[in-house]
C-alpha atoms as a PDB file:
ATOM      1  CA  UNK A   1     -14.080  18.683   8.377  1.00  0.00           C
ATOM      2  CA  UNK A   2     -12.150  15.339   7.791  1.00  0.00           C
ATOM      3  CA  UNK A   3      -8.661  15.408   8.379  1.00  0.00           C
ATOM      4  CA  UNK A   4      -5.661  14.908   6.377  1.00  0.00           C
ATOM      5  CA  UNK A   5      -4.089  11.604   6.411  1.00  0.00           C
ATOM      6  CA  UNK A   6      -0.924  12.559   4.266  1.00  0.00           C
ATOM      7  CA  UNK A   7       0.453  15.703   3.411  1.00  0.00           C
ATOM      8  CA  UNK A   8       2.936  16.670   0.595  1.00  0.00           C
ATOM      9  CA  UNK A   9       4.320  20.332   0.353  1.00  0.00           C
ATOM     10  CA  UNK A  10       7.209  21.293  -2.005  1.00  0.00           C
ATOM     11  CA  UNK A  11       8.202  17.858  -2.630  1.00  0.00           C
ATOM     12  CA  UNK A  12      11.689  17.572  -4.541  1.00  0.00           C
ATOM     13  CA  UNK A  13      13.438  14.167  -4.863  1.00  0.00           C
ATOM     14  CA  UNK A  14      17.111  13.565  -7.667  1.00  0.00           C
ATOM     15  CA  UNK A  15      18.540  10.292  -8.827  1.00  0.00           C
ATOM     16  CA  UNK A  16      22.295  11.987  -9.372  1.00  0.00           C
ATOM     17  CA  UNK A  17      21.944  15.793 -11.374  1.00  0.00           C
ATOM     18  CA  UNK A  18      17.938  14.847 -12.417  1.00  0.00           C
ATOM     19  CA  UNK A  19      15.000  15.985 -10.540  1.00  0.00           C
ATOM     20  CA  UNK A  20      12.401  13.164 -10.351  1.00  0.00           C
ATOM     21  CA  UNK A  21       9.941  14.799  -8.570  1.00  0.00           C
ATOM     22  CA  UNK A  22      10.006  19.024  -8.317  1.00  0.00           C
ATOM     23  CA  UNK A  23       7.974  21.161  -5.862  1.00  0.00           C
ATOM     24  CA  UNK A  24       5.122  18.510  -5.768  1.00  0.00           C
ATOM     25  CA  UNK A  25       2.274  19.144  -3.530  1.00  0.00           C
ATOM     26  CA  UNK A  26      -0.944  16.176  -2.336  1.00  0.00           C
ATOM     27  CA  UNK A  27      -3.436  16.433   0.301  1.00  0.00           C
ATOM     28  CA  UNK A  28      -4.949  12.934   0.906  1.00  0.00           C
ATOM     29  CA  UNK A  29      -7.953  12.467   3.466  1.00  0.00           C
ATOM     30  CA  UNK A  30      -8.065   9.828   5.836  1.00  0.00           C
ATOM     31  CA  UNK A  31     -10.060   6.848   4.187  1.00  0.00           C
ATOM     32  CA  UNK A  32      -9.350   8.716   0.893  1.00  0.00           C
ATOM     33  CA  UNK A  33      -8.428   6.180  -2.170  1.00  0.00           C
ATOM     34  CA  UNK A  34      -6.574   7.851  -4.236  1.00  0.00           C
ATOM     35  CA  UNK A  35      -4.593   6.724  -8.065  1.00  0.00           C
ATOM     36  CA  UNK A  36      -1.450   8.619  -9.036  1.00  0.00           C
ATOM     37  CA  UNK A  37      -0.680   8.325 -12.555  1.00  0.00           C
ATOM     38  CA  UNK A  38       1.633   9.882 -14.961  1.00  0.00           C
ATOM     39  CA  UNK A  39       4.151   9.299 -17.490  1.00  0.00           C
ATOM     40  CA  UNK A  40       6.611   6.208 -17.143  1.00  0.00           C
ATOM     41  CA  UNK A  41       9.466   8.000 -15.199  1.00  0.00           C
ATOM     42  CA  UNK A  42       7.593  10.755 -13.610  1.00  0.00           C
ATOM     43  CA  UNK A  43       8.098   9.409 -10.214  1.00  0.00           C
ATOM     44  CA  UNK A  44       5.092   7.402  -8.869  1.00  0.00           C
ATOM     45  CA  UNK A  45       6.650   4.664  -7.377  1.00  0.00           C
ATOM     46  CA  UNK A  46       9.357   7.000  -5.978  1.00  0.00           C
ATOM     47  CA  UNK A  47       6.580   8.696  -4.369  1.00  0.00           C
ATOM     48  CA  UNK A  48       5.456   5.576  -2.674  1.00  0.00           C
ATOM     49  CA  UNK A  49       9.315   4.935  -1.640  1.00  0.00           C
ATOM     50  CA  UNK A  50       9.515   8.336  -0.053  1.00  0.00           C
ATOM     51  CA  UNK A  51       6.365   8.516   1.951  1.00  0.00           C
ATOM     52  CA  UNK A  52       6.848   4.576   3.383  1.00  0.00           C
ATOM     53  CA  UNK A  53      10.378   5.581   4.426  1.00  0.00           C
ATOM     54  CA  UNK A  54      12.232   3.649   2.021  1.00  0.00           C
ATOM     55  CA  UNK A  55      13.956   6.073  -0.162  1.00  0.00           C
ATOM     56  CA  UNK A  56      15.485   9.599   1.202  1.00  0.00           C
ATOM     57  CA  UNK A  57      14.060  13.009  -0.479  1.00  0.00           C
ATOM     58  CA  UNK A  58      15.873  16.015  -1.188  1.00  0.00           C
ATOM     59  CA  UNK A  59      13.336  18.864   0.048  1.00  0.00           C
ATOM     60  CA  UNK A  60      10.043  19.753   0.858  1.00  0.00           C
ATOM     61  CA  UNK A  61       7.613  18.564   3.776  1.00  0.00           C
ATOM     62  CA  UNK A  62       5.890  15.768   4.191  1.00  0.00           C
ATOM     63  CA  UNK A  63       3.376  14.608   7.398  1.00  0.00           C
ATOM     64  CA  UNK A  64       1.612  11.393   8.015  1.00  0.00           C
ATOM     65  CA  UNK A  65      -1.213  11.603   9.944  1.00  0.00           C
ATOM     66  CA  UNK A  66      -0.290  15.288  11.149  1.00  0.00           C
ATOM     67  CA  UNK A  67       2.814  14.246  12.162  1.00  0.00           C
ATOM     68  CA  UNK A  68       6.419  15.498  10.626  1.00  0.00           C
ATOM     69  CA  UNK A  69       7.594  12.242   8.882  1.00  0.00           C
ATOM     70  CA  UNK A  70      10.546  11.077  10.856  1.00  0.00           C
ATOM     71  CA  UNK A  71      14.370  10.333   9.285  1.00  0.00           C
ATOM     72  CA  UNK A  72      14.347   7.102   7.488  1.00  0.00           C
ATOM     73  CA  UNK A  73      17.103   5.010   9.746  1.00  0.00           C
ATOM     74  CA  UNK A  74      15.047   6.109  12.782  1.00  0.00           C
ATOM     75  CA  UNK A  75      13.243   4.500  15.678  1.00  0.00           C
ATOM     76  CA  UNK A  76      10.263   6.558  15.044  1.00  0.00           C
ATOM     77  CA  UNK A  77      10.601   5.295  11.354  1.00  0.00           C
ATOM     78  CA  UNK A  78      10.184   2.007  12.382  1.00  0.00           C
ATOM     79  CA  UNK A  79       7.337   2.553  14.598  1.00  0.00           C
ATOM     80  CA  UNK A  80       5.694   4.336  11.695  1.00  0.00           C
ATOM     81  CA  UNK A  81       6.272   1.551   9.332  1.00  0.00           C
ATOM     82  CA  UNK A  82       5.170  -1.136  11.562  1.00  0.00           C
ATOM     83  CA  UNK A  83       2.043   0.627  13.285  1.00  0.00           C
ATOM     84  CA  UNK A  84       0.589   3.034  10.347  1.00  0.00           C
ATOM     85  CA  UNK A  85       1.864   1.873   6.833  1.00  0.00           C
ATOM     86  CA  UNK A  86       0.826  -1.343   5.196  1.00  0.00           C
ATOM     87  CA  UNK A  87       2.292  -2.083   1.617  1.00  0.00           C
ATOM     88  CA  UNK A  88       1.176  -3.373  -1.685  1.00  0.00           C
ATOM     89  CA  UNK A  89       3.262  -4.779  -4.126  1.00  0.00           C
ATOM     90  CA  UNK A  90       2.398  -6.138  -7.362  1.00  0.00           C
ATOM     91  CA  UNK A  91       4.720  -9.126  -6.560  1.00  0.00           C
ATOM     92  CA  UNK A  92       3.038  -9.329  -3.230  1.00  0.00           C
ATOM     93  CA  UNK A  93       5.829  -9.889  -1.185  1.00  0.00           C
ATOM     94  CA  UNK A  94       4.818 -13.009   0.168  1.00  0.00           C
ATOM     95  CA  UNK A  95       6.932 -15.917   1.496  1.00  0.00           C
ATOM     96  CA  UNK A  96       6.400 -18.886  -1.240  1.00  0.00           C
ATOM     97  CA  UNK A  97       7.626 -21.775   0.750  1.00  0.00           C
ATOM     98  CA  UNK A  98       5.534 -20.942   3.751  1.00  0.00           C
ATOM     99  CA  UNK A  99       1.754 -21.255   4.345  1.00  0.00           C
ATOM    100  CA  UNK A 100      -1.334 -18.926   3.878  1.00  0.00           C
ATOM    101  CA  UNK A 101      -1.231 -18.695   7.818  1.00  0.00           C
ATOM    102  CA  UNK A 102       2.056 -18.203   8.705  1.00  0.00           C
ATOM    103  CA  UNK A 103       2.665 -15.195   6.065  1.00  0.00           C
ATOM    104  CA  UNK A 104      -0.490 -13.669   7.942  1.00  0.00           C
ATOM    105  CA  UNK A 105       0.616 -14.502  11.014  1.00  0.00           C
ATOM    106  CA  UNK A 106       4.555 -12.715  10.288  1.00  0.00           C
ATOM    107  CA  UNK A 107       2.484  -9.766   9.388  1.00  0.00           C
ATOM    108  CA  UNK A 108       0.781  -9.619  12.739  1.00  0.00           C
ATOM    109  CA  UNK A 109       3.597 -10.139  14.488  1.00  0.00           C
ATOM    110  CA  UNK A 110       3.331  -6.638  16.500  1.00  0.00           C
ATOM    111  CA  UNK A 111      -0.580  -7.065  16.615  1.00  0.00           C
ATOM    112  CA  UNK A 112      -1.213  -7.177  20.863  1.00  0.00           C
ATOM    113  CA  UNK A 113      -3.567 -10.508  20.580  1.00  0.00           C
ATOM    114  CA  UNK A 114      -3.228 -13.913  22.134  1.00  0.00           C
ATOM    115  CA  UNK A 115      -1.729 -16.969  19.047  1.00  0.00           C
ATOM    116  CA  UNK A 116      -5.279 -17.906  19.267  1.00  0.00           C
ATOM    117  CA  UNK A 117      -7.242 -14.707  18.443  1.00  0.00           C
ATOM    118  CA  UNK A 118      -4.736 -13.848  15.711  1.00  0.00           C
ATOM    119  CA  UNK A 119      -5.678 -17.337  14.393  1.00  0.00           C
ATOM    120  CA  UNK A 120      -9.187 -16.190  14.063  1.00  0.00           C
ATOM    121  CA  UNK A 121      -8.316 -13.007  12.971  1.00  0.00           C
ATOM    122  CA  UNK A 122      -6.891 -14.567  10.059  1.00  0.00           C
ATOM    123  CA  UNK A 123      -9.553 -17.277   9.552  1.00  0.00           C
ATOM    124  CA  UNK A 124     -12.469 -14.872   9.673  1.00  0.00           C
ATOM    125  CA  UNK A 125     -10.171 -12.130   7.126  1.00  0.00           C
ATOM    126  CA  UNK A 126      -9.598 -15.114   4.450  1.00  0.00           C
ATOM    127  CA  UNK A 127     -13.138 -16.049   4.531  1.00  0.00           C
ATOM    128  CA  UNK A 128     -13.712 -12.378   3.762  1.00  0.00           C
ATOM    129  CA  UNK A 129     -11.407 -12.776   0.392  1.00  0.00           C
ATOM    130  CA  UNK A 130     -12.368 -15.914  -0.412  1.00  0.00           C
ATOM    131  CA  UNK A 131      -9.877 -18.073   0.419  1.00  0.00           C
ATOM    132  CA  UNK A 132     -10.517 -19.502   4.245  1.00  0.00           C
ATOM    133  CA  UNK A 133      -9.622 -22.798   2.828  1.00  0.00           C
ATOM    134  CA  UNK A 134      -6.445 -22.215   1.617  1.00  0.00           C
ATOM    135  CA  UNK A 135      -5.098 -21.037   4.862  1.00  0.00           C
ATOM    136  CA  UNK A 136      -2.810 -24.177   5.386  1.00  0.00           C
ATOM    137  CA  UNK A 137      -1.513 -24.140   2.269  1.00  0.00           C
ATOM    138  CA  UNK A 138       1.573 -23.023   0.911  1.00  0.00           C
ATOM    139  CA  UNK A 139       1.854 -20.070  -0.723  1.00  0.00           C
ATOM    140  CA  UNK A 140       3.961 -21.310  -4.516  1.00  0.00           C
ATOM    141  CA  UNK A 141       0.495 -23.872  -5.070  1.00  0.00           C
ATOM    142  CA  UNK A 142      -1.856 -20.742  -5.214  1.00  0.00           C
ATOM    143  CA  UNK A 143      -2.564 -18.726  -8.419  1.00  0.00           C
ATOM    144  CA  UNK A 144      -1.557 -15.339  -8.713  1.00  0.00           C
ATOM    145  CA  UNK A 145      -4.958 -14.073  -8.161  1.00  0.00           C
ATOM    146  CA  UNK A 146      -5.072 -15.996  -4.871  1.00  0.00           C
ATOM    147  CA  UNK A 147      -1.879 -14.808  -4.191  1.00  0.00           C
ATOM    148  CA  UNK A 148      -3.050 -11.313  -4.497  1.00  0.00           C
ATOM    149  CA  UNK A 149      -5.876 -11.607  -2.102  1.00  0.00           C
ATOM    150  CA  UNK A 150      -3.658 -13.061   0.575  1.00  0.00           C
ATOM    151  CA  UNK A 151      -1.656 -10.316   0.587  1.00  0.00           C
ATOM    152  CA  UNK A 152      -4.710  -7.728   1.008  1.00  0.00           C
ATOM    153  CA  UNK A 153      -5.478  -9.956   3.821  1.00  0.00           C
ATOM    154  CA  UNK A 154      -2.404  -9.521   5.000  1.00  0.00           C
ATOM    155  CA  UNK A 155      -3.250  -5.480   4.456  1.00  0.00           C
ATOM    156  CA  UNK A 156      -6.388  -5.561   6.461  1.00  0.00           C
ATOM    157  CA  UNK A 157      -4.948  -7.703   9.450  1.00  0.00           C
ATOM    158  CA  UNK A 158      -1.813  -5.417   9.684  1.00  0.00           C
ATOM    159  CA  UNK A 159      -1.918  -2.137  11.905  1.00  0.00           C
ATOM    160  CA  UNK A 160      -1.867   0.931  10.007  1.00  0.00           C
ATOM    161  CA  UNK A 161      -4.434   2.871   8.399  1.00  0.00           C
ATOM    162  CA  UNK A 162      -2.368   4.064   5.393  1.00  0.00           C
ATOM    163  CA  UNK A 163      -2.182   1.786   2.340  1.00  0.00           C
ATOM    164  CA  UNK A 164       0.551   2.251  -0.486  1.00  0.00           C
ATOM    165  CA  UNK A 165      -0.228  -0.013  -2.869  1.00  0.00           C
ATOM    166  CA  UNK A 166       2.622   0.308  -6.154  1.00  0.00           C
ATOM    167  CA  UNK A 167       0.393  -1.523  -9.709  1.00  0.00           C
ATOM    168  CA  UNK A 168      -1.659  -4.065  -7.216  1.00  0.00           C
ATOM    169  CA  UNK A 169      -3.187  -5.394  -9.955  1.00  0.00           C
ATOM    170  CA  UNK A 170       0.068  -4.977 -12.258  1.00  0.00           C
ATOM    171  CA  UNK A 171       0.846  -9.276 -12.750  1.00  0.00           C
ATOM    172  CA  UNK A 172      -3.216 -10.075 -13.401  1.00  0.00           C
ATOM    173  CA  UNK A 173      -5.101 -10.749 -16.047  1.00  0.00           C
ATOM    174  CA  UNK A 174      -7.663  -8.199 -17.285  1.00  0.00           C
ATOM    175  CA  UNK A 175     -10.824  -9.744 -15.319  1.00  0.00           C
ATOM    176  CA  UNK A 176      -8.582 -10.684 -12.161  1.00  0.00           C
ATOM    177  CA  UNK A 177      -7.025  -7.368 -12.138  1.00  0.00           C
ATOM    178  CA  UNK A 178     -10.406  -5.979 -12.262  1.00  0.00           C
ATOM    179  CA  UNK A 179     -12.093  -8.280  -9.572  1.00  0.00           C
ATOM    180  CA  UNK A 180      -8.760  -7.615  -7.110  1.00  0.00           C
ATOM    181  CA  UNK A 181      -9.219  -4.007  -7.610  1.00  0.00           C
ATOM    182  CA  UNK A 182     -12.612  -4.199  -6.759  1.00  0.00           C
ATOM    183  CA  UNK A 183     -11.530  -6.095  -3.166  1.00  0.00           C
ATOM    184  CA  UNK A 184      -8.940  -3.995  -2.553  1.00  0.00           C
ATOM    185  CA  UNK A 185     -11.542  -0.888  -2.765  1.00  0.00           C
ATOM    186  CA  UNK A 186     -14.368  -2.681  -0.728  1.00  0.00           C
ATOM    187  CA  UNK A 187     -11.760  -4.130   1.881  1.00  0.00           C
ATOM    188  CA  UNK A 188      -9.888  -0.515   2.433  1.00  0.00           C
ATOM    189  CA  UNK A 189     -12.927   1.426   2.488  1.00  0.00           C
ATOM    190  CA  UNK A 190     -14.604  -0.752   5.050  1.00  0.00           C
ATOM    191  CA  UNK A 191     -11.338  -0.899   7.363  1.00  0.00           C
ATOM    192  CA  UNK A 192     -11.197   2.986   7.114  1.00  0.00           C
ATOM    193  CA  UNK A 193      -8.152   2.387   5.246  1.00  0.00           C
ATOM    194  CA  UNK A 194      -6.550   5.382   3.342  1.00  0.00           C
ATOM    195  CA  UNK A 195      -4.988   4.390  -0.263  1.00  0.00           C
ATOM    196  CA  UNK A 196      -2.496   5.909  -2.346  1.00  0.00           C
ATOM    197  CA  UNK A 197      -2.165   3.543  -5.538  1.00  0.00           C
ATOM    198  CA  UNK A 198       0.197   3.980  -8.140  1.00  0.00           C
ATOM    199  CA  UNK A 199      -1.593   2.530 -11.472  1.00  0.00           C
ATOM    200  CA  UNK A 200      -0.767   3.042 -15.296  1.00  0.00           C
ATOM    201  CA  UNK A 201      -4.734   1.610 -15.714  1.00  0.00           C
ATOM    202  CA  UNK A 202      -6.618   4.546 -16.735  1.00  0.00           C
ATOM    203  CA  UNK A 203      -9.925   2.526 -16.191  1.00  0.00           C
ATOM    204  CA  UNK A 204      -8.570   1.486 -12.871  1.00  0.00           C
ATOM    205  CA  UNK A 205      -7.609   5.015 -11.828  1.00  0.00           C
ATOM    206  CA  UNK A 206     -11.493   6.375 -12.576  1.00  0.00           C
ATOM    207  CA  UNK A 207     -13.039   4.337  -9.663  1.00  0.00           C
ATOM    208  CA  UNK A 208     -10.659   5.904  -7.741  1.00  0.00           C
ATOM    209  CA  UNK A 209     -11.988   8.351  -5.303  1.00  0.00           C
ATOM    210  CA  UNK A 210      -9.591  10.939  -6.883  1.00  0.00           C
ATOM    211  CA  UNK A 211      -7.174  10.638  -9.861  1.00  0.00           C
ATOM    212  CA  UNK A 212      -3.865  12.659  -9.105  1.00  0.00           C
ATOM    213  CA  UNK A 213      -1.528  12.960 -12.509  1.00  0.00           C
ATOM    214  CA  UNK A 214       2.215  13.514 -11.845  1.00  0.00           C
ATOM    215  CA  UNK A 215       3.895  15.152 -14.432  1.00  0.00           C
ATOM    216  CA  UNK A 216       7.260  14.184 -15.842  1.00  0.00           C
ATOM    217  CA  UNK A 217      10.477  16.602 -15.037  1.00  0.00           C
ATOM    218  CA  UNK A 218      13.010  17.133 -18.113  1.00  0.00           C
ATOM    219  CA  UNK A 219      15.626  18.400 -15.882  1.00  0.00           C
END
């Protein structure tokens, strides 16, 4: 019986007076890829927020990986964040006036391998996306695409086997978006990565393992 990598009971989250999210329940599996979708104000990305520790929920129970997930401004927070969760952003979140390398290399910061190894970490990841010889250049001269697959390299060569990944795809064009999704699905599954993506791409969502629809609250 495989085990569950996140956990969602009773979920409630407000912005003021308004509930975003009420009494919302998920079971995920470990190497699970999952799409939530929904209505534009339903919540999704608030999701996201709450189980990476950014934003603070209201009520309800939530575990990561069995475990009770800890208070936001925590220690353990931190050590959650920086050993289990990896991000996704559909800007990327990359550092434009820096190099390929040394975004990856930020990223691994907390990764226990010599400057060396990490070096051929990254060389051996990028040649895995398709982009081993951009890794000395600077991020603002790539494409978006390119963009985009450094920072699921960055996903693969961070810890963490939990992958929250808010519209990956979101800033591509039709094919690209289509031929990123398809990497990020390939590159999680073989890591034994497990995804939660937020998507409003219906045809993105169905090669999803699982298509979870979040329903908007009119409270």
């Amino acid at each position: 019986m495989k085990q569950n990598a996140i956990e969602v009971t009773g979920l409630n989250k407000k912005f003021g007076n308004r509930h975003i999210i009420e009494n919302f329940n998920l079971e995920i599996e470990k190497g699970e890829f999952v799409a939530i979708v929904g209505p534009s104000g339903c919540g999704k990305s608030t999701l996201l927020n709450v189980l990476g520790m950014l934003e603070k929920y209201d009520g309800g129970k939530i575990k990561i990986n069995g475990k009770k997930l800890p208070e936001i401004n925590s220690k353990a927070a931190t050590m959650v964040r920086r050993n289990v969760i990896n991000y996704l952003f559909q800007n990327y979140a990359l550092i434009d006036n820096e190099t390929v390398e040394k975004n990856l290399l930020i990223a691994m910061e907390f990764v226990n391998k010599s400057h060396k190894e990490k070096i051929n970490m990254i060389s051996k990841t990028l040649d895995y996306v398709g982009l081993k010889h951009l890794q000395k250049e600077v991020v603002n001269t790539l494409s978006g695409g390119e963009q985009q697959r450094v920072a699921l390299a960055r996903t693969i060569l961070k810890p963490g086997n939990i992958v929250l990944a808010d519209e990956p795809t979101g800033s591509l064009d039709p094919k690209s978006s289509d031929n990123a999704f398809g990497l990020i699905k390939q590159l999680c599954k073989e890591n034994g990565k497990t995804v939660v993506m937020v998507t409003h791409n219906m045809e993105l969502a169905k090669r999803a393992d699982r298509i979870v629809e979040m329903p908007l609250i009119r409270k």
